[in-house]
N, C-alpha and C. Protein backbone atom coordinates (compact mmCIF):
# COMPACT_ATOMS: atom_id res chain seq x y z
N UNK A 1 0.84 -1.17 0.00
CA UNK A 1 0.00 0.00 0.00
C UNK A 1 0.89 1.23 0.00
N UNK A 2 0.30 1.84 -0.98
CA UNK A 2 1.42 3.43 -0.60
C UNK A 2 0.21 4.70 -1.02
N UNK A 3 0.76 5.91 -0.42
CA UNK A 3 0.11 7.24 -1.03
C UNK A 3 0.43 7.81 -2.44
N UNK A 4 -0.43 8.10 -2.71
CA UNK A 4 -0.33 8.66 -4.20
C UNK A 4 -1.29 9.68 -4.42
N UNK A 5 -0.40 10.97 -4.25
CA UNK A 5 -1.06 12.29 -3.98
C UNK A 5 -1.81 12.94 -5.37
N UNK A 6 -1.78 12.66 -6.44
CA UNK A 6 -2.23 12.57 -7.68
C UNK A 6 -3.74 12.02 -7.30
N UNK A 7 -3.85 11.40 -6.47
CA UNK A 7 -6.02 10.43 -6.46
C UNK A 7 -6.33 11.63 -5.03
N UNK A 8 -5.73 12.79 -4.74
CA UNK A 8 -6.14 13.23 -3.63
C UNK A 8 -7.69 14.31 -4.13
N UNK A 9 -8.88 14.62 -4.10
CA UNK A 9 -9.71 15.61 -4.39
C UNK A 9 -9.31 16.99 -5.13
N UNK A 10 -10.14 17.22 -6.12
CA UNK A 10 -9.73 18.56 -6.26
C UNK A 10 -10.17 19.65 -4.94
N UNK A 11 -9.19 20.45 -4.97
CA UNK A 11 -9.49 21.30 -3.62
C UNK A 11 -11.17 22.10 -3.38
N UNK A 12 -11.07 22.47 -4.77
CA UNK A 12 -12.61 23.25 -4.81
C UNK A 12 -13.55 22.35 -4.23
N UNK A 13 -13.50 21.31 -5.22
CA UNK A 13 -14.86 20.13 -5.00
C UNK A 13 -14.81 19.51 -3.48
N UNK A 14 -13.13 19.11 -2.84
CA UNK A 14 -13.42 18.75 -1.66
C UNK A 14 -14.35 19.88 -0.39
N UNK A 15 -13.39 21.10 -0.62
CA UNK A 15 -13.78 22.12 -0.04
C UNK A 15 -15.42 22.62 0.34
N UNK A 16 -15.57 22.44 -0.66
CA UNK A 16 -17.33 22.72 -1.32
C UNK A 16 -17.99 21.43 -0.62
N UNK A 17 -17.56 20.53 -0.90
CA UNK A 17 -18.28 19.27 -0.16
C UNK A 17 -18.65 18.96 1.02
N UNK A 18 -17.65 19.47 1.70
CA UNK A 18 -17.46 19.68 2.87
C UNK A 18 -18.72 21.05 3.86
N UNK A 19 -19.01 21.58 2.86
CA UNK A 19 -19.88 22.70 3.08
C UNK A 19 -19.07 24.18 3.30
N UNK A 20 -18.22 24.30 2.80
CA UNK A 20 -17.55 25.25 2.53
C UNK A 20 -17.61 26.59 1.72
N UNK A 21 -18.50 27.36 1.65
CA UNK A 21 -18.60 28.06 0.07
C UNK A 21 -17.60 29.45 0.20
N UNK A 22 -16.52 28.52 -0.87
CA UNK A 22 -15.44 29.30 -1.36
C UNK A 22 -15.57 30.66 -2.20
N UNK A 23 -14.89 31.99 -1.31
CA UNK A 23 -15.56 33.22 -1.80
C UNK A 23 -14.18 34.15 -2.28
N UNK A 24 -14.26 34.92 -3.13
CA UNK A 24 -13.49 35.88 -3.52
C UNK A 24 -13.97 35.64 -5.34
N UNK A 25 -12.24 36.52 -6.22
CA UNK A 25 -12.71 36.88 -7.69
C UNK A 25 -13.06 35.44 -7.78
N UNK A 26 -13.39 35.60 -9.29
CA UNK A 26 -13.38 33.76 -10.31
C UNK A 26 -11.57 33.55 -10.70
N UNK A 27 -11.07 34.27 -10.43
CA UNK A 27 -9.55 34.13 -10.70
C UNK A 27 -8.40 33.77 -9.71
N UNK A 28 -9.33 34.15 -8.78
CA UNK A 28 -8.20 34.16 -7.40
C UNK A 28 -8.01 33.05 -7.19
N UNK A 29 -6.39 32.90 -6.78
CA UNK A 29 -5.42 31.42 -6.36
C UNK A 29 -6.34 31.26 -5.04
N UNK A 30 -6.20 32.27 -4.26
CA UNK A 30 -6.95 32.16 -2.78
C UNK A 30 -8.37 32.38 -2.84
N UNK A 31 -9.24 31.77 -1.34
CA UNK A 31 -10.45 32.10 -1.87
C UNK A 31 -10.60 31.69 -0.44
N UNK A 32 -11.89 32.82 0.50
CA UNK A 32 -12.08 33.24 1.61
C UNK A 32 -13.43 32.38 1.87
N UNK A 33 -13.53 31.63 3.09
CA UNK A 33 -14.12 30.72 3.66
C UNK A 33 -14.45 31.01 5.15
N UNK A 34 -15.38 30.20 5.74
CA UNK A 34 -15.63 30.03 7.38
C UNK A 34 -14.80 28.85 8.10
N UNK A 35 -14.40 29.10 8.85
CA UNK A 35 -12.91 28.32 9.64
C UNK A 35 -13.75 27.37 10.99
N UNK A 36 -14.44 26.23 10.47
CA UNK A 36 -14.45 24.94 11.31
C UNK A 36 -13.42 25.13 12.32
N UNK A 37 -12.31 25.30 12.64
CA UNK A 37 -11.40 24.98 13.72
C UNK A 37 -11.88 26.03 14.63
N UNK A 38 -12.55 27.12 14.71
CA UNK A 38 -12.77 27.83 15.25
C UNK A 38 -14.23 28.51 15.84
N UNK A 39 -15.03 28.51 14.49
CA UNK A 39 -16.29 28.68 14.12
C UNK A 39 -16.37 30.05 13.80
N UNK A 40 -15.23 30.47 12.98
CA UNK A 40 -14.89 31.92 12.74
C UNK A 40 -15.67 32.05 11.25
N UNK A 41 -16.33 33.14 10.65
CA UNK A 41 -16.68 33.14 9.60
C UNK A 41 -15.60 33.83 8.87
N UNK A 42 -15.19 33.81 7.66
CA UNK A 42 -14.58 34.63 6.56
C UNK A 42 -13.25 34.68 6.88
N UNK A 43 -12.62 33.28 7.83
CA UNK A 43 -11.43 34.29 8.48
C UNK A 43 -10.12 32.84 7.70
N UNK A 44 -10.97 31.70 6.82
CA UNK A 44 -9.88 31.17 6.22
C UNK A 44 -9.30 31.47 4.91
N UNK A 45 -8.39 31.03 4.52
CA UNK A 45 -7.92 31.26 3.48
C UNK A 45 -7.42 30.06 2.53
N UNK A 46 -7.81 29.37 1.20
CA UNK A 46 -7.97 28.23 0.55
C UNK A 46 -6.86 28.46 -0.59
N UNK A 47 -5.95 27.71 -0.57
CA UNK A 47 -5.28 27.73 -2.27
C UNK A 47 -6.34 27.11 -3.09
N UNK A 48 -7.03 27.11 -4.30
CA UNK A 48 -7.59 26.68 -4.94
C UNK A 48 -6.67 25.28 -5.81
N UNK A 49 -5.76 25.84 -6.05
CA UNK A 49 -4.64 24.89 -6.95
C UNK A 49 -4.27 24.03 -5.89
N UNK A 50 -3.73 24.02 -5.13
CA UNK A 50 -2.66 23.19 -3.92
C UNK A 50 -3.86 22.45 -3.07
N UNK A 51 -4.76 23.49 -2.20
CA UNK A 51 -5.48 23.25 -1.72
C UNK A 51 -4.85 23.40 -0.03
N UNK A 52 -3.73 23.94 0.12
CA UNK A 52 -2.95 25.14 1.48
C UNK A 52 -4.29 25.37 2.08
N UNK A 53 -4.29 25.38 3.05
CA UNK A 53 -5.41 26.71 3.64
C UNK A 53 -5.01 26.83 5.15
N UNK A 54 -5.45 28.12 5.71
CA UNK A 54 -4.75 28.49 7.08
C UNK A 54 -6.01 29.43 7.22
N UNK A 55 -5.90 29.62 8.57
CA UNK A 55 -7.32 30.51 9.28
C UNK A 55 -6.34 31.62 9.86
N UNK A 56 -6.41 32.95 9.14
CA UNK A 56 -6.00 34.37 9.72
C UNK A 56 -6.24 34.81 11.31
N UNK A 57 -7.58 33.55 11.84
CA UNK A 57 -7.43 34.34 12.95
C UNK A 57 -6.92 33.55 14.33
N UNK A 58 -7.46 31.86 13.76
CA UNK A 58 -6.90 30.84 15.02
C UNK A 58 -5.59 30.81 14.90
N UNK A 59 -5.30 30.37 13.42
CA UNK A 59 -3.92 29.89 13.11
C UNK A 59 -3.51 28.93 12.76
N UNK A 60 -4.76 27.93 12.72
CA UNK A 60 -4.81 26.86 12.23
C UNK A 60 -4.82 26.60 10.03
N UNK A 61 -3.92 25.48 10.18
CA UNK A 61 -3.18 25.50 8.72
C UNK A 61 -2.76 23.97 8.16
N UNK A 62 -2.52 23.73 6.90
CA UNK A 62 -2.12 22.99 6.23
C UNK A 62 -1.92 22.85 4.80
N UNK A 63 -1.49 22.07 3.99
CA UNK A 63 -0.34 22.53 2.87
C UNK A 63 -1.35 21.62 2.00
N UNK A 64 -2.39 20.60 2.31
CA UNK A 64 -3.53 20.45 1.43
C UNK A 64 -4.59 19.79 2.15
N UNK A 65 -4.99 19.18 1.22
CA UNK A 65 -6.77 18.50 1.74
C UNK A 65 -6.66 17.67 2.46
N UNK A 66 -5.43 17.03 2.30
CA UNK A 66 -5.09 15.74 3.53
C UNK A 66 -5.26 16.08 4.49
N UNK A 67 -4.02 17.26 4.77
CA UNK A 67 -3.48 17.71 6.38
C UNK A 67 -4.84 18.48 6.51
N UNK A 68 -5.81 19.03 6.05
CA UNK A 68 -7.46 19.57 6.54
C UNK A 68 -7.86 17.94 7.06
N UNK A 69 -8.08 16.87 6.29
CA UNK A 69 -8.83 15.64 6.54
C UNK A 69 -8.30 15.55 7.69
N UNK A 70 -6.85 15.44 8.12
CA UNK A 70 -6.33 15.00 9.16
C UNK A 70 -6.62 15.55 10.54
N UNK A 71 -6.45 16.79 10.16
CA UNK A 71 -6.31 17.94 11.58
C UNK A 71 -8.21 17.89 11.78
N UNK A 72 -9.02 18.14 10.70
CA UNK A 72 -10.47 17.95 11.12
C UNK A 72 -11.27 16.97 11.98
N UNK A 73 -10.52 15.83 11.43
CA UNK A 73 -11.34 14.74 11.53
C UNK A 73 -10.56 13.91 12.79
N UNK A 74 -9.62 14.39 13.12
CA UNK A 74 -7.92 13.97 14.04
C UNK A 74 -7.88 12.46 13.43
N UNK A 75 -7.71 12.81 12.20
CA UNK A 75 -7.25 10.91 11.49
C UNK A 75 -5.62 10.81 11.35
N UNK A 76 -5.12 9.63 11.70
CA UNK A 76 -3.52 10.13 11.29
C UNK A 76 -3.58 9.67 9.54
N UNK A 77 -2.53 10.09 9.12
CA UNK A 77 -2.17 10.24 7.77
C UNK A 77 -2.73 8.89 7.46
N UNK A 78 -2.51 8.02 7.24
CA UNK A 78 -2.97 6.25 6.18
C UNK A 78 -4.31 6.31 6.25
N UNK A 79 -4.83 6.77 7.81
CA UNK A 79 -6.68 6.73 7.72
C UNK A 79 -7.15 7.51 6.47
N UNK A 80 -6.99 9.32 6.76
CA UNK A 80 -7.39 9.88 5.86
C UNK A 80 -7.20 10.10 4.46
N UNK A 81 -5.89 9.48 4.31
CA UNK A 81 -5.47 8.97 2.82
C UNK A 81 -6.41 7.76 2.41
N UNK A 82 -6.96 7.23 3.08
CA UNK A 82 -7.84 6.22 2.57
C UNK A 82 -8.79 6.55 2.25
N UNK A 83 -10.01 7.70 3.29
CA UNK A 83 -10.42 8.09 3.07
C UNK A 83 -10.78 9.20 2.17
N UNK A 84 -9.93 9.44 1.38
CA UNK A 84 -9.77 10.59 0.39
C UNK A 84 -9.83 9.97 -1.06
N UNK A 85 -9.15 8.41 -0.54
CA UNK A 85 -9.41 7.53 -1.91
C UNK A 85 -7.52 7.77 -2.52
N UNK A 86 -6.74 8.01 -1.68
CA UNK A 86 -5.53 8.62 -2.23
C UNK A 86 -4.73 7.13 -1.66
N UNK A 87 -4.71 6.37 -1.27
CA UNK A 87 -4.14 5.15 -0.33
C UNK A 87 -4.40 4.02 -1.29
N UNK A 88 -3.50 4.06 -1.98
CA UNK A 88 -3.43 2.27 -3.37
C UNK A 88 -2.73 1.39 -3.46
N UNK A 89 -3.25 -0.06 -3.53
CA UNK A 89 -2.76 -1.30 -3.31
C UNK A 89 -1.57 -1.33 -4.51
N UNK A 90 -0.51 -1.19 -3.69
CA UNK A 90 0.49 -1.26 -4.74
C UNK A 90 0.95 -2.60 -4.77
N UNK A 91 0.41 -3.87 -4.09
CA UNK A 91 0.98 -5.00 -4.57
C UNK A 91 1.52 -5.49 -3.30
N UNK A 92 2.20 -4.45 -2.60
CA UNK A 92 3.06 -4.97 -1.33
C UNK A 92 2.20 -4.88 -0.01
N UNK A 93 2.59 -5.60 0.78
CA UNK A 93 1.84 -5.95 1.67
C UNK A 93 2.41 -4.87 2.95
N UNK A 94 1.56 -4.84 4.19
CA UNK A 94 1.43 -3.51 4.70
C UNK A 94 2.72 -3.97 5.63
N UNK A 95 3.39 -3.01 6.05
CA UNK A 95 4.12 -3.85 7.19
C UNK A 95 3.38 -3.45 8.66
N UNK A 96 3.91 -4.62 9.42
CA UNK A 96 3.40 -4.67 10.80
C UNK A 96 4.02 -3.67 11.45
N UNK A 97 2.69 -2.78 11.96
CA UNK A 97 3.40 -1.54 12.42
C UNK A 97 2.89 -1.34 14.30
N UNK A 98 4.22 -1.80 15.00
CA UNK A 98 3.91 -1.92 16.65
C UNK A 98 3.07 -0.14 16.99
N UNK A 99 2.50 -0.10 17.82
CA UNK A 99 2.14 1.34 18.48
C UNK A 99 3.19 1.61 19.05
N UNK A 100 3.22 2.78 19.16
CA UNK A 100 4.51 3.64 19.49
C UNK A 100 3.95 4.11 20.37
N UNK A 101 4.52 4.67 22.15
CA UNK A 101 4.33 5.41 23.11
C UNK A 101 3.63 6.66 23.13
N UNK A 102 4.35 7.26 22.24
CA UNK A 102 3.61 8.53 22.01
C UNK A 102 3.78 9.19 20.51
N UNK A 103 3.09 10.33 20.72
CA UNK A 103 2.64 10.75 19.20
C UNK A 103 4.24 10.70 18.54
N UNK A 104 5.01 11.00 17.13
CA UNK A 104 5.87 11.81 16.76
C UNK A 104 6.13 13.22 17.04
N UNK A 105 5.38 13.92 16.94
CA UNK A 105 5.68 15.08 17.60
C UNK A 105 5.93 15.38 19.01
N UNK A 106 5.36 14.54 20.23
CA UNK A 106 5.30 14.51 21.25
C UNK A 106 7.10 13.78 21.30
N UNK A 107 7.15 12.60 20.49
CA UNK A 107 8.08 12.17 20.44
C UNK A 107 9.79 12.92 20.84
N UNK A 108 9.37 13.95 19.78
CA UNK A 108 10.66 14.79 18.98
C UNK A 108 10.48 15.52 20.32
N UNK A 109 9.44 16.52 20.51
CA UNK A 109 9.75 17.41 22.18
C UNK A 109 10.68 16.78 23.48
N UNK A 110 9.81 15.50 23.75
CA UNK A 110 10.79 14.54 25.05
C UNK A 110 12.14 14.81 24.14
N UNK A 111 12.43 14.33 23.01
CA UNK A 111 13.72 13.93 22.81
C UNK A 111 14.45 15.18 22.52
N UNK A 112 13.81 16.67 22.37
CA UNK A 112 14.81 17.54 22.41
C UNK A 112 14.76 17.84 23.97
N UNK A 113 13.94 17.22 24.79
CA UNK A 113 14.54 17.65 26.08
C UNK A 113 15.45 17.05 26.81
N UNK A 114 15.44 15.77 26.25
CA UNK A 114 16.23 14.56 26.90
C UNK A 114 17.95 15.09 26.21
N UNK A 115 18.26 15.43 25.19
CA UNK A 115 19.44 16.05 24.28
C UNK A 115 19.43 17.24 25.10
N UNK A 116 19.04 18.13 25.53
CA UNK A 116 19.16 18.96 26.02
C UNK A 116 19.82 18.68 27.53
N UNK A 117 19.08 17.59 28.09
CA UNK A 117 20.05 17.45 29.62
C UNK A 117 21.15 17.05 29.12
N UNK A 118 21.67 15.79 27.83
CA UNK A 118 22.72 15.16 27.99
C UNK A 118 23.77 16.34 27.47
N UNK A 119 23.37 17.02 26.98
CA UNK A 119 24.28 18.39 26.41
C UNK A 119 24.74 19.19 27.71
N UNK A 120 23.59 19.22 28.47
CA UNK A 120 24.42 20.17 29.85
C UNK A 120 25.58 19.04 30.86
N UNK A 121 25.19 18.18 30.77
CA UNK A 121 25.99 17.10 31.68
C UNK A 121 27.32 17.03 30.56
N UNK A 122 27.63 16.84 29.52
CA UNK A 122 28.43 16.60 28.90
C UNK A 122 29.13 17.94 28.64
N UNK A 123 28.88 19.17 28.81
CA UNK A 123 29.54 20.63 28.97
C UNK A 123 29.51 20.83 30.42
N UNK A 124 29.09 19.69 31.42
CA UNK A 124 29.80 20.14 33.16
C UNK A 124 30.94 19.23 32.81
N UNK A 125 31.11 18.16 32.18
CA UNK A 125 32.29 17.22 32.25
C UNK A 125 33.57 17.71 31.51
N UNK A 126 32.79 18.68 29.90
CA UNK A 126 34.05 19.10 29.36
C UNK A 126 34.52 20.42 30.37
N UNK A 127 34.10 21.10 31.20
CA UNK A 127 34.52 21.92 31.86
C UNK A 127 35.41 21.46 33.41
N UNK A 128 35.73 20.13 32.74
CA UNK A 128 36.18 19.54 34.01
C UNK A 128 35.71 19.35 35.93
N UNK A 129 34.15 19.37 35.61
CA UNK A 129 33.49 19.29 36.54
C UNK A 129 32.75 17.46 37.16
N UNK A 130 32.86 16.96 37.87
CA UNK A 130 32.45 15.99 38.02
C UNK A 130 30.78 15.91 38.30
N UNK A 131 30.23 14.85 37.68
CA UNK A 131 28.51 15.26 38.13
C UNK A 131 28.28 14.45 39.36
N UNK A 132 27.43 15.14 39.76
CA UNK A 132 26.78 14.34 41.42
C UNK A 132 26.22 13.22 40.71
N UNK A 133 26.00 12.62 41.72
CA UNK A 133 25.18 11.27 41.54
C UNK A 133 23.62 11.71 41.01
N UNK A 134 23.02 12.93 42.10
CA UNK A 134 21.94 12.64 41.38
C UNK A 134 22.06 13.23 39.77
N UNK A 135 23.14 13.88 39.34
CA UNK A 135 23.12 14.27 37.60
C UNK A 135 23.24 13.26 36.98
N UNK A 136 23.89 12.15 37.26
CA UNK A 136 24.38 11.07 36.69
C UNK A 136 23.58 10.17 36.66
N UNK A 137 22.74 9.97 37.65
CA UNK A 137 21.36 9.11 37.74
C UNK A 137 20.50 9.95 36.69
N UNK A 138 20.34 11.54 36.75
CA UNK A 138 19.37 12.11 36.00
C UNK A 138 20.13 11.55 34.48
N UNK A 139 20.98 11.67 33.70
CA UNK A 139 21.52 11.69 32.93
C UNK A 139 21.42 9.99 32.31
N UNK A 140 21.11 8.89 33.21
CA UNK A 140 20.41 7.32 32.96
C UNK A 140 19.32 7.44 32.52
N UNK A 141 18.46 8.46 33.18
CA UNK A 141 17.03 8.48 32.85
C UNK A 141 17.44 8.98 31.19
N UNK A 142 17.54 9.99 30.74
CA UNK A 142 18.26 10.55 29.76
C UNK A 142 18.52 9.06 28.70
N UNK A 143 19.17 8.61 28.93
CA UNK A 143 19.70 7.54 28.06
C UNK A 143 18.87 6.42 27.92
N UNK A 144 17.89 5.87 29.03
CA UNK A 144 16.72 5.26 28.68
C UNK A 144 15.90 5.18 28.02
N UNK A 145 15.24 7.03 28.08
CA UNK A 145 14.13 7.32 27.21
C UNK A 145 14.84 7.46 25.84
N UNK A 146 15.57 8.20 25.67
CA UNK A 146 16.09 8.10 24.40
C UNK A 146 16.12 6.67 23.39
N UNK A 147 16.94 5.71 24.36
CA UNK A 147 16.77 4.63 24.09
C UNK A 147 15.06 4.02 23.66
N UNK A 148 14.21 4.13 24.41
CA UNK A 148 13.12 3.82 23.89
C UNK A 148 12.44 4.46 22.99
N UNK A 149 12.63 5.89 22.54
CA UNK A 149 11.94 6.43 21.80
C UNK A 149 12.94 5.97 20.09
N UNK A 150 14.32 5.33 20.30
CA UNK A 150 14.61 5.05 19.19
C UNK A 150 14.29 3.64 18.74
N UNK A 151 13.77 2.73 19.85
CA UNK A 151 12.90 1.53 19.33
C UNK A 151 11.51 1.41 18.62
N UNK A 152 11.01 2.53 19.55
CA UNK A 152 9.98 2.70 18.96
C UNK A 152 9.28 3.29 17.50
N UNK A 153 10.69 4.21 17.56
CA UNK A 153 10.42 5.26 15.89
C UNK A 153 11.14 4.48 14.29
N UNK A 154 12.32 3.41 15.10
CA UNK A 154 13.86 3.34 14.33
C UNK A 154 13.09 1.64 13.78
């Protein structure tokens, strides 16, 4: 199974479907909408071509109809690619995919915080400082999670 962004909706027709009625010229790339993430009227903004759209006033955004399917509906990416009709049997079979602890993004935060302690412990050592026990214990924890978040992602 793989994505194939070519079977994804045209933006208008998804947009519109959705109950959307896309407003500005007949020419305009962009075209001014009511913002679901918010319940703001007039305050999104639609690529017609790409199908981008971002809300001027929440802030809420994405680069096409997927990342809308996704962030709307909170589907992760393979759901709403399916649902879009964009997700095709390419022959190969799916691989077995374990659940992971936490989101990717949640992921990447722990792990720039976890890099972040081992960076200060490793600039008390190059400064020729010895760490206490409890830094050094903190600094295990450090190497654990890390450790698990690269089983889980790797």
């Amino acid at each position: 199974m793989s994505f194939d962004r070519n079977r994804l909706p045209d933006p208008i027709t998804y947009f519109e479907e959705l109950g959307h009625r896309l407003k500005g010229p007949r020419r305009a790339k962009w075209k001014t909408t009511n913002c679901t993430f918010h319940g703001g009227s007039d305050s999104m903004r639609v690529n017609t071509a790409t199908g981008a759209w971002v809300c001027m006033s929440c802030g809420a955004k994405g680069g096409d109809v997927l990342a809308y399917e996704m962030q709307g509906a909170n589907l992760d990416f393979i759901t709403a690619a399916k649902l879009l009709g964009a997700w095709v049997d390419d022959g190969k079979p799916e691989p077995d995919r374990k659940p992971t602890a936490l989101p990717p993004r949640a992921a990447l935060q722990v792990l720039g915080f976890e890099a972040t302690v081992c960076a200060v412990a490793a600039a008390t050592i190059a400064a020729g400082r010895r760490l206490t026990s409890a830094d050094f214990d903190r600094l295990k924890v450090c190497a654990a999670r890390i450790t698990r978040l690269v089983e889980d992602f790797a």
